[in-house]
N, C-alpha and C. Protein backbone atom coordinates (compact mmCIF):
# COMPACT_ATOMS: atom_id res chain seq x y z
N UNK A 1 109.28 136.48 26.03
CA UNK A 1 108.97 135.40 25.15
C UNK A 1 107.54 134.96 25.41
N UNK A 2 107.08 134.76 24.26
CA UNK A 2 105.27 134.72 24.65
C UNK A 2 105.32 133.18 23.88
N UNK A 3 104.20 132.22 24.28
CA UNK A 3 103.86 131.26 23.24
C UNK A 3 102.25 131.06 23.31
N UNK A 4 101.93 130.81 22.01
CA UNK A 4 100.72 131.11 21.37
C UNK A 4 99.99 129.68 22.48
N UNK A 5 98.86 130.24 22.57
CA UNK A 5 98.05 129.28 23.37
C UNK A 5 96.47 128.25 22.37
N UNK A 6 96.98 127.30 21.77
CA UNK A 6 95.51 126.86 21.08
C UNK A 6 94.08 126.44 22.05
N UNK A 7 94.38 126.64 22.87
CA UNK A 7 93.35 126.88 23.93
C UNK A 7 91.70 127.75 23.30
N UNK A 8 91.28 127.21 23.70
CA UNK A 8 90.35 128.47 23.68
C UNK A 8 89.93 129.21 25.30
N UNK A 9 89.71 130.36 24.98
CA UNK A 9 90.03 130.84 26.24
C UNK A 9 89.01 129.90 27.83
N UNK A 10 88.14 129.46 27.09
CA UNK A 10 87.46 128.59 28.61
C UNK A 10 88.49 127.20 29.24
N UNK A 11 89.45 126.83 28.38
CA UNK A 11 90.47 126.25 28.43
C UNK A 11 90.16 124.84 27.86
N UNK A 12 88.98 124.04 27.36
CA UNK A 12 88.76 123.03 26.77
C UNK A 12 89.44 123.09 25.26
N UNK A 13 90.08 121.82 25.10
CA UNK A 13 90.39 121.69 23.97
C UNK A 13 89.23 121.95 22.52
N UNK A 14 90.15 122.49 21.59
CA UNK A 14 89.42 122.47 20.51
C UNK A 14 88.58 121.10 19.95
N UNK A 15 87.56 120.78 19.43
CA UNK A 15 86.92 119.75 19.35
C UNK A 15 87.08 119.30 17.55
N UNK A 16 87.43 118.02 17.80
CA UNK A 16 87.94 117.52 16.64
C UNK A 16 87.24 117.05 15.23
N UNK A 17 87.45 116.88 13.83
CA UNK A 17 86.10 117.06 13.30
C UNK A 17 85.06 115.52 13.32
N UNK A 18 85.56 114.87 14.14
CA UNK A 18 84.72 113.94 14.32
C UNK A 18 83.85 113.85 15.25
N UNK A 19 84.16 115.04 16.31
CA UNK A 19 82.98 115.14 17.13
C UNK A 19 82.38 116.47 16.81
N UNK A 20 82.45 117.28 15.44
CA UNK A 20 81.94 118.20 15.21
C UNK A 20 80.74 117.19 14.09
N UNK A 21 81.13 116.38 13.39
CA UNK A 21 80.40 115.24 12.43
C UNK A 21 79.57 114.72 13.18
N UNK A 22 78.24 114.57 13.03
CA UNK A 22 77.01 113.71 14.32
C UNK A 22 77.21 112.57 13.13
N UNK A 23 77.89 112.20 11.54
CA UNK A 23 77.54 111.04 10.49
C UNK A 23 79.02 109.86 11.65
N UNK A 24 80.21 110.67 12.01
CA UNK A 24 81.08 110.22 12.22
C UNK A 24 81.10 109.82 13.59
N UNK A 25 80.59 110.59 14.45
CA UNK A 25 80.28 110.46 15.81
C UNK A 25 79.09 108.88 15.92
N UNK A 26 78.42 108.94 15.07
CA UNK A 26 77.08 107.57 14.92
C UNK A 26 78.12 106.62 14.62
N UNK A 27 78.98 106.89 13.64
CA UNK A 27 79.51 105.71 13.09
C UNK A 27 80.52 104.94 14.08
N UNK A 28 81.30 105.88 14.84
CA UNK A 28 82.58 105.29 16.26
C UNK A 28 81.07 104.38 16.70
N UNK A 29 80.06 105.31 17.24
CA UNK A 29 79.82 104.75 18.46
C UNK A 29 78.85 103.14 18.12
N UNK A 30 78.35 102.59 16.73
CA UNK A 30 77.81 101.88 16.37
C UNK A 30 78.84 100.55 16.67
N UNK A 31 80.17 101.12 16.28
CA UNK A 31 81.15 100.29 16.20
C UNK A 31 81.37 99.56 17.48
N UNK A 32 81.37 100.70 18.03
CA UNK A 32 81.53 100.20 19.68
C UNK A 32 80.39 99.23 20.03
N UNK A 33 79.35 100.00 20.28
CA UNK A 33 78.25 98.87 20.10
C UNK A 33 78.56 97.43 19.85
N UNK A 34 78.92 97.29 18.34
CA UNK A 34 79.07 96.14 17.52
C UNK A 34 80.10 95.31 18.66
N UNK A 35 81.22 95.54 19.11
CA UNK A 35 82.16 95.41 19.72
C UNK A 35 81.31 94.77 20.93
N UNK A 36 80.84 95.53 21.81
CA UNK A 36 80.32 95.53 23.17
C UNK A 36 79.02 94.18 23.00
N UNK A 37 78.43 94.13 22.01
CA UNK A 37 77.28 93.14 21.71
C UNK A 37 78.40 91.67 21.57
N UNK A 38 79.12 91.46 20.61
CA UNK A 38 80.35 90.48 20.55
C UNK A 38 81.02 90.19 21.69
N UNK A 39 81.39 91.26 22.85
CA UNK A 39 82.19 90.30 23.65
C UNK A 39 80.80 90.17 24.62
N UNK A 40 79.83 90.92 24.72
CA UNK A 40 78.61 90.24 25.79
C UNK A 40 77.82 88.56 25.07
N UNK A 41 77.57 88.79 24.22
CA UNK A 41 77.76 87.13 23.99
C UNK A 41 78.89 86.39 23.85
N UNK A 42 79.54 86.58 23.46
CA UNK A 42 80.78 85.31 23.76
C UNK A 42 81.11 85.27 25.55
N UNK A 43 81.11 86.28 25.86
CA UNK A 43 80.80 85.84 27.46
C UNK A 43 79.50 85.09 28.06
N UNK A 44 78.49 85.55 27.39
CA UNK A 44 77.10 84.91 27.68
C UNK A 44 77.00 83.16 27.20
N UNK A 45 77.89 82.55 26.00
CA UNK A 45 78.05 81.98 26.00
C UNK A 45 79.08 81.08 26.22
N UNK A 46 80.06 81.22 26.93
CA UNK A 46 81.11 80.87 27.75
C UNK A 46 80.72 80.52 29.44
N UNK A 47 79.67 81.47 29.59
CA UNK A 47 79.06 81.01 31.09
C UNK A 47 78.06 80.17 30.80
N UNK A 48 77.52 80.28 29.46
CA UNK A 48 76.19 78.83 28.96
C UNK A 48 77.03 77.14 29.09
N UNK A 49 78.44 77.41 28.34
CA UNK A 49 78.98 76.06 28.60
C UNK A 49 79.78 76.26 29.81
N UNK A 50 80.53 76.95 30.69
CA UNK A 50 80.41 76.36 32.24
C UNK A 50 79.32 76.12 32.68
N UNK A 51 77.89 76.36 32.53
CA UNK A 51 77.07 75.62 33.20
C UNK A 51 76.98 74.40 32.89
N UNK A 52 76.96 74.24 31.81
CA UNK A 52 76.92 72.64 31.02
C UNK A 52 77.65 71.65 31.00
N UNK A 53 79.28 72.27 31.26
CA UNK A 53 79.90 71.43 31.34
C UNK A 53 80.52 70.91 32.90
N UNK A 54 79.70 72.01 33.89
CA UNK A 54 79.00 71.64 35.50
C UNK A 54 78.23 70.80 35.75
N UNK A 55 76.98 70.58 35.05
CA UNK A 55 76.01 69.76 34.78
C UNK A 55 76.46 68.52 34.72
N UNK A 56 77.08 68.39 33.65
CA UNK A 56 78.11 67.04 33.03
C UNK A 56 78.62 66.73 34.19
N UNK A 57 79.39 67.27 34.73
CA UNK A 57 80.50 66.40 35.97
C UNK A 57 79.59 66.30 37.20
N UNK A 58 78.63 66.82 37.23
CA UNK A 58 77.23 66.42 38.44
C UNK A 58 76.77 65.25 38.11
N UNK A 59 76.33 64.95 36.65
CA UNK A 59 75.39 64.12 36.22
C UNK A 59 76.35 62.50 36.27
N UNK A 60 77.89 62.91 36.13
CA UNK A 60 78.82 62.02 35.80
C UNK A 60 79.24 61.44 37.80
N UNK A 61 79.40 62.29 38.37
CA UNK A 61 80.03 62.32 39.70
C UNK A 61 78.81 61.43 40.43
N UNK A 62 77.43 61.85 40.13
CA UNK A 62 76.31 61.02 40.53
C UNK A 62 76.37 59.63 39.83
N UNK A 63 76.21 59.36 38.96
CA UNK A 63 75.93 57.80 37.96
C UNK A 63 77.50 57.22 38.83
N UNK A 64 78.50 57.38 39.32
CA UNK A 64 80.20 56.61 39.41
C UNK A 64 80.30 57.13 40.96
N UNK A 65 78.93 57.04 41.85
CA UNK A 65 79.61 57.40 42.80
C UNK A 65 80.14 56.11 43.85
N UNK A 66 79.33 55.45 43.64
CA UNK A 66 79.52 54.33 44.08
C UNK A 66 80.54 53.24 43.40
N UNK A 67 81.25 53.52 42.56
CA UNK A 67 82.38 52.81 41.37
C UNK A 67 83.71 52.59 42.44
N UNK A 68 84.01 53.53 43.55
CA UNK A 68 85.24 53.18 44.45
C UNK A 68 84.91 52.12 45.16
N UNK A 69 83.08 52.27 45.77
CA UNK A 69 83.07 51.28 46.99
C UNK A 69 83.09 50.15 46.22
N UNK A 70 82.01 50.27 45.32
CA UNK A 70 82.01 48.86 44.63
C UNK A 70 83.00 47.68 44.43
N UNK A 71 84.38 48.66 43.77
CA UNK A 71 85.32 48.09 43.90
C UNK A 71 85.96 47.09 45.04
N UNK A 72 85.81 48.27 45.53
CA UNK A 72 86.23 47.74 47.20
C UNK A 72 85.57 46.24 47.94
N UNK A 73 84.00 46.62 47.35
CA UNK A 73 83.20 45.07 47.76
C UNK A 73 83.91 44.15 47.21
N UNK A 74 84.43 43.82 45.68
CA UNK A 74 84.53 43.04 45.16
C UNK A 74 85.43 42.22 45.45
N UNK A 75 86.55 42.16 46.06
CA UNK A 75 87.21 40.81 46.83
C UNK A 75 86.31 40.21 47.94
N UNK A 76 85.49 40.77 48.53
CA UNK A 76 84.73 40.30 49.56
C UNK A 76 83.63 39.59 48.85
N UNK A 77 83.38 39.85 47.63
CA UNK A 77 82.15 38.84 46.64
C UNK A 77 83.25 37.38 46.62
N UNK A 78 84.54 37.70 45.83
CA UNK A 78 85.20 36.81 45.21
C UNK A 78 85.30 35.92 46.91
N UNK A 79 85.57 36.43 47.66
CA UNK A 79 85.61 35.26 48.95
C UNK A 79 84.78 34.27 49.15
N UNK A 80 83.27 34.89 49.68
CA UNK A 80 82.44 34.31 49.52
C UNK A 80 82.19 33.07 48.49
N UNK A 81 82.04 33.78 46.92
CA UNK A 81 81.79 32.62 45.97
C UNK A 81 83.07 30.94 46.05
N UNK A 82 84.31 31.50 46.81
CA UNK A 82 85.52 30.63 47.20
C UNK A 82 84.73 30.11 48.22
N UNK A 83 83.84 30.14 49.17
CA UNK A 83 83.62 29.60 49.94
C UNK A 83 82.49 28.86 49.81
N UNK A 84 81.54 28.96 48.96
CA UNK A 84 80.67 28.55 48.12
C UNK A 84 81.08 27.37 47.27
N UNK A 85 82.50 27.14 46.57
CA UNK A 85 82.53 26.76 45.86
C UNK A 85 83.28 25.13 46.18
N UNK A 86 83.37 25.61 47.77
CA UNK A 86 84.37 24.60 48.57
C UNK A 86 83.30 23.99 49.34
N UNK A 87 81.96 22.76 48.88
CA UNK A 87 81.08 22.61 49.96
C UNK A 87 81.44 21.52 50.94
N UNK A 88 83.02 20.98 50.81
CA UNK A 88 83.12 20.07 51.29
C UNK A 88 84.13 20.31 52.56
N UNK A 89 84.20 21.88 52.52
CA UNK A 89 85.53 22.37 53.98
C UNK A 89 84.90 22.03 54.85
N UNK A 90 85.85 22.27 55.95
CA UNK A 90 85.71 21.71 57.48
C UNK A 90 85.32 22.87 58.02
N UNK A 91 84.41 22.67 59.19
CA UNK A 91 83.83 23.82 59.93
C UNK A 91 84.56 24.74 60.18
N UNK A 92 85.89 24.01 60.52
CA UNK A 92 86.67 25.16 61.25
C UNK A 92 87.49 25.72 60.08
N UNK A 93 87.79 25.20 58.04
CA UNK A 93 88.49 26.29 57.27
C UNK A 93 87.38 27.02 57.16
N UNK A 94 86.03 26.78 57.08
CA UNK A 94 84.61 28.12 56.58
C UNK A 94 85.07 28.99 58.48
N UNK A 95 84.53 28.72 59.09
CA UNK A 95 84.96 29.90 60.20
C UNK A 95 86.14 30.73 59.70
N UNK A 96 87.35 30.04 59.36
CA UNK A 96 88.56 30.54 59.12
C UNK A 96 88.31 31.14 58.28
N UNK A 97 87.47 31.36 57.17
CA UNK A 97 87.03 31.84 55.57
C UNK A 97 86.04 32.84 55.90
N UNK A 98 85.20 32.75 57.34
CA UNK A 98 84.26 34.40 57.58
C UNK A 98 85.10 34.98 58.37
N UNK A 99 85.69 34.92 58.94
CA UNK A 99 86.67 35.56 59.92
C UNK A 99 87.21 36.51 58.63
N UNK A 100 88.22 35.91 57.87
CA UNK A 100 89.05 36.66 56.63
C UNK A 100 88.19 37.62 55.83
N UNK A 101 86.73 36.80 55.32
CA UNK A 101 86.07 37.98 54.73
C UNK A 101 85.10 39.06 55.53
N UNK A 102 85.30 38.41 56.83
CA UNK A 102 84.58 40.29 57.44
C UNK A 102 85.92 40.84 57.85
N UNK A 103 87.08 40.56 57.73
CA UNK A 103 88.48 41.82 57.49
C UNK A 103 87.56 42.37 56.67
N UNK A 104 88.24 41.66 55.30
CA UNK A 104 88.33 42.24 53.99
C UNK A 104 87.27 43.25 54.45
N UNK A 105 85.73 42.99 54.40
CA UNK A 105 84.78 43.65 54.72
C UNK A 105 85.00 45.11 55.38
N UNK A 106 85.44 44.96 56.55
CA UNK A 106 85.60 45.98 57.63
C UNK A 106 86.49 46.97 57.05
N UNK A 107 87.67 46.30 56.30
CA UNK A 107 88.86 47.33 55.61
C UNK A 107 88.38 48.12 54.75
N UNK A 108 87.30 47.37 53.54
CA UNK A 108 86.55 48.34 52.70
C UNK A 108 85.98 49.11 53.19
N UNK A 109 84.62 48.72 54.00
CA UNK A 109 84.23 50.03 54.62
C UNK A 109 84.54 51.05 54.95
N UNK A 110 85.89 50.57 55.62
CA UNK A 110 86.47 51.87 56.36
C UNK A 110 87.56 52.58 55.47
N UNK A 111 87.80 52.20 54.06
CA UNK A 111 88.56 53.07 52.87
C UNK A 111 87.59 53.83 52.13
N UNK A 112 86.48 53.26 52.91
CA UNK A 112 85.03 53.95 52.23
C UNK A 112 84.42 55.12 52.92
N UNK A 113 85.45 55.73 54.41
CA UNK A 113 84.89 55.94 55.63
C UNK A 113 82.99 55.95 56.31
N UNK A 114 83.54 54.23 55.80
CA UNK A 114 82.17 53.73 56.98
C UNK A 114 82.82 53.56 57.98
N UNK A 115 82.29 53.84 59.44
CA UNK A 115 83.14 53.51 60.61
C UNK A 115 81.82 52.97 61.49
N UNK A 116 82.27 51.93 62.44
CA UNK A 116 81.14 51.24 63.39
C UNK A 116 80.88 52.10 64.09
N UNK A 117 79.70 52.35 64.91
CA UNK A 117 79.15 52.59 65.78
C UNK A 117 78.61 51.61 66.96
N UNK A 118 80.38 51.32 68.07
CA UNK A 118 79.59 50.78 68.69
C UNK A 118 79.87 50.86 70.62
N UNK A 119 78.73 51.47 70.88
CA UNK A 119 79.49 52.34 72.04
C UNK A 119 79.47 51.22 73.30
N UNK A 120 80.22 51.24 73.95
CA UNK A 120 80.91 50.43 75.15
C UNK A 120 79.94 50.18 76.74
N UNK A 121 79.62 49.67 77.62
CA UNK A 121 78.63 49.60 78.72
C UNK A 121 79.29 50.69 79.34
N UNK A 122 78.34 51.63 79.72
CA UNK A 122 78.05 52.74 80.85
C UNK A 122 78.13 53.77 79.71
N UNK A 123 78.78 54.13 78.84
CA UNK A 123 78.98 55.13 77.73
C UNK A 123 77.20 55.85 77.59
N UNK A 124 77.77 56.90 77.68
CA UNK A 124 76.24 57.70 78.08
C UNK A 124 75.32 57.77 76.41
N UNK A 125 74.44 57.80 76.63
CA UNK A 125 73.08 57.55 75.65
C UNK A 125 73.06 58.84 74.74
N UNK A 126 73.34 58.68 73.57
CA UNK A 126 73.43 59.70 72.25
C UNK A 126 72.79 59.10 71.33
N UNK A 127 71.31 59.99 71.35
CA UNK A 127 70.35 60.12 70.52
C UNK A 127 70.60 59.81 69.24
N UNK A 128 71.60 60.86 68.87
CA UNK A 128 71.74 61.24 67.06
C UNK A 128 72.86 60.27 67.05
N UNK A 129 72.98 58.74 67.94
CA UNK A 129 73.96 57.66 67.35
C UNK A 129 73.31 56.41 67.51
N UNK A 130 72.60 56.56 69.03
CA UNK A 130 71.96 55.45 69.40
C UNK A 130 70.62 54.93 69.09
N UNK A 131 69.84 53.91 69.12
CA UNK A 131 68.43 54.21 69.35
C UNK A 131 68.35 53.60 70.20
N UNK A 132 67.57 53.56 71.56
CA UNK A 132 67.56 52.78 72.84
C UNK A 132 66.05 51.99 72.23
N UNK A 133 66.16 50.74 72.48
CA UNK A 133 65.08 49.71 71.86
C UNK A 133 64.48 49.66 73.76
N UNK A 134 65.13 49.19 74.25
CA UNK A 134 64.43 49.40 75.85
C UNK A 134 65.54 49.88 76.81
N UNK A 135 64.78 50.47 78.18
CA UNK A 135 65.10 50.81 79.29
C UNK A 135 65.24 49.66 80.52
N UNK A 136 66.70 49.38 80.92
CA UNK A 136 66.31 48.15 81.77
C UNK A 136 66.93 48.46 83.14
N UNK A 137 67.12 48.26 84.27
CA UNK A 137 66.85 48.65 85.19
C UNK A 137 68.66 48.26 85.74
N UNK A 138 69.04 48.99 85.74
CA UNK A 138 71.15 48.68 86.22
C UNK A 138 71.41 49.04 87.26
N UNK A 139 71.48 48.70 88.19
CA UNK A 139 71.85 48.76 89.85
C UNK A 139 73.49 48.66 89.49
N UNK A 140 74.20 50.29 90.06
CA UNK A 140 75.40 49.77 89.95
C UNK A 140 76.11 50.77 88.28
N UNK A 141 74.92 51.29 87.60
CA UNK A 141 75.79 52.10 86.60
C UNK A 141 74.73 53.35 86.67
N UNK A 142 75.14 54.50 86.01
CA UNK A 142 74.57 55.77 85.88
C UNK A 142 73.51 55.80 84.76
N UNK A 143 72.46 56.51 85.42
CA UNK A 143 71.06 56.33 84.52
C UNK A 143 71.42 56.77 83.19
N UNK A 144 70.68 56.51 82.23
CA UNK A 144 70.89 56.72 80.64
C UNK A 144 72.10 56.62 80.19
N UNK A 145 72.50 55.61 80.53
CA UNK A 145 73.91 54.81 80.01
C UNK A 145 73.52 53.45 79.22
N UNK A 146 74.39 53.75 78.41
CA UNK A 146 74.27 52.24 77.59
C UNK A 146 74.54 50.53 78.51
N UNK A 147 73.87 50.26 78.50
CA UNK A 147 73.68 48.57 79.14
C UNK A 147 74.44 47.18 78.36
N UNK A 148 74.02 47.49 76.89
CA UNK A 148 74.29 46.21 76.21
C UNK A 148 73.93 47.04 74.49
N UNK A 149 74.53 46.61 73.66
CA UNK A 149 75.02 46.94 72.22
C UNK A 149 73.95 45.20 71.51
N UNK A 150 72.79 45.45 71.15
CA UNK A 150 72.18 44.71 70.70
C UNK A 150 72.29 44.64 69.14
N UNK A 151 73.19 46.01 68.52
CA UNK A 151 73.40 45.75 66.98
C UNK A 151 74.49 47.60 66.40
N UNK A 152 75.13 46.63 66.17
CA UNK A 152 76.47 48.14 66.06
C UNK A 152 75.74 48.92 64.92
N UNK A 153 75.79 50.14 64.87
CA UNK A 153 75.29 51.29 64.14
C UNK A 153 76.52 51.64 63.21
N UNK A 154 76.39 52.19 61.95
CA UNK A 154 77.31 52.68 61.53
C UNK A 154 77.46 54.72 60.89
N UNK A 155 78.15 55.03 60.62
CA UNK A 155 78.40 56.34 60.22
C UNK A 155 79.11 56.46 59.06
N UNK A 156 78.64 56.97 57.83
CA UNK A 156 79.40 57.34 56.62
C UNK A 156 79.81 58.59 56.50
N UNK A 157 80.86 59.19 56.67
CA UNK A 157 81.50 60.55 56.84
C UNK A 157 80.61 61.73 57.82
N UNK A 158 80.62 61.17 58.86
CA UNK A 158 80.65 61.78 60.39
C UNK A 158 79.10 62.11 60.46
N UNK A 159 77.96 61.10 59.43
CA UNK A 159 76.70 61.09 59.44
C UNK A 159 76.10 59.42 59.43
N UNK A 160 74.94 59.51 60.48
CA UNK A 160 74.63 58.27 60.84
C UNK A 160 73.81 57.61 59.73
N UNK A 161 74.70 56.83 59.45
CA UNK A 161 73.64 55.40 58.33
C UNK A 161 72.73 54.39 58.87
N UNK A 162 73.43 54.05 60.04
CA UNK A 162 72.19 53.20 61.16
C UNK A 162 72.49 53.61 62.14
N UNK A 163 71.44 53.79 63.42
CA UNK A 163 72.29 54.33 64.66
C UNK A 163 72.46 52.54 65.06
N UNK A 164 73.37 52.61 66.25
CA UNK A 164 73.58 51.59 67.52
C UNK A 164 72.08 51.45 68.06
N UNK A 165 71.60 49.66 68.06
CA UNK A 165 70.24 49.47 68.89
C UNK A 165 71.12 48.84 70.14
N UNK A 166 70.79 50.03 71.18
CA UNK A 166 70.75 49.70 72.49
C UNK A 166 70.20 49.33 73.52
N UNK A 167 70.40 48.76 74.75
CA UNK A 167 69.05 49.00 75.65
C UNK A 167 69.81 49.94 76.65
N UNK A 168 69.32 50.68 77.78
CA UNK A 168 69.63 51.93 78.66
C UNK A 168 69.81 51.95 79.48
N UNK A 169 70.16 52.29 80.57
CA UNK A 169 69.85 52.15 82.35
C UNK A 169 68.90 53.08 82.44
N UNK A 170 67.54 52.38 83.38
CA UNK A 170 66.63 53.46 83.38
C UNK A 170 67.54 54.21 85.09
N UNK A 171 66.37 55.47 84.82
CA UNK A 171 66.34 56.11 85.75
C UNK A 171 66.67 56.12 87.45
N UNK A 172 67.02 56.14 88.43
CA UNK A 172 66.93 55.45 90.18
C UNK A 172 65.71 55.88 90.00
């Protein structure tokens, strides 16, 4: 039993009359083209508006960044103007009235993560927290140690906003 082989004997298929046609062969491949130009711009412009609409939430995220803390200040305004508005309290309800609004104060900050900076006597001397205003002479603690906390420093997400003004133990 034999079966006829359409082969040609180098074994490539016979070639079809559209790739024997160079009118028909131009015409697929224009198409394609046409095709390939269409989805390269609609991609080209699909990455034009993710940039833009990146831009937007930069330009938006900058102008509202401050819209949480703000918030946050604003019972600590409304205190104040209550305390303002009372000029006839007794020393000791206004004490009682800054006491309450440096909470409030301290709580915002720190939903804001502002956190104090304020390091303790002998606590050793850190540059990138402290600034040592002077060197004073401590019989009794280890040199370049903190002495005295002359104004607490603070940190807004694990970067210094003010350092701690300290003074130091100098040297023996």
């Amino acid at each position: 039993m034999t079966t006829e082989n359409t082969l040609p004997e180098d074994g490539a298929p016979e070639p079809t009359a559209a790739e024997l046609n160079p009118e028909i062969k131009i015409a697929e491949l224009e198409g394609r083209l046409a095709e390939m130009s269409d989805a390269y711009l609609r991609a080209k412009a699909e990455a034009e508006n993710a940039r833009r609409r990146a831009e937007e939430d930069v330009a938006k995220a900058r102008k509202f960044a401050v819209e949480a803390f703000a918030e946050a200040m604003l019972p600590v305004m409304d205190s104040l103007e209550a305390a303002i508005a009372t000029p006839s309290a007794s020393v000791e309800t206004v004490l009682e009235g800054v006491h309450a609004t440096r909470r409030q104060l301290s709580s915002a900050l720190e939903r804001n993560r502002v956190v104090e900076i304020n390091p303790g006597q002998g606590v050793k001397f850190d540059p990138h927290q402290h600034q040592a205003i002077s060197v004073v002479p401590a019989p009794g603690q280890e040199p370049n140690t903190v002495v005295t906390v002359l104004q607490k420093g603070f940190l807004i997400a694990d970067r210094v906003l003010r350092p701690a003004l300290v003074t130091v133990s100098a040297p023996r």
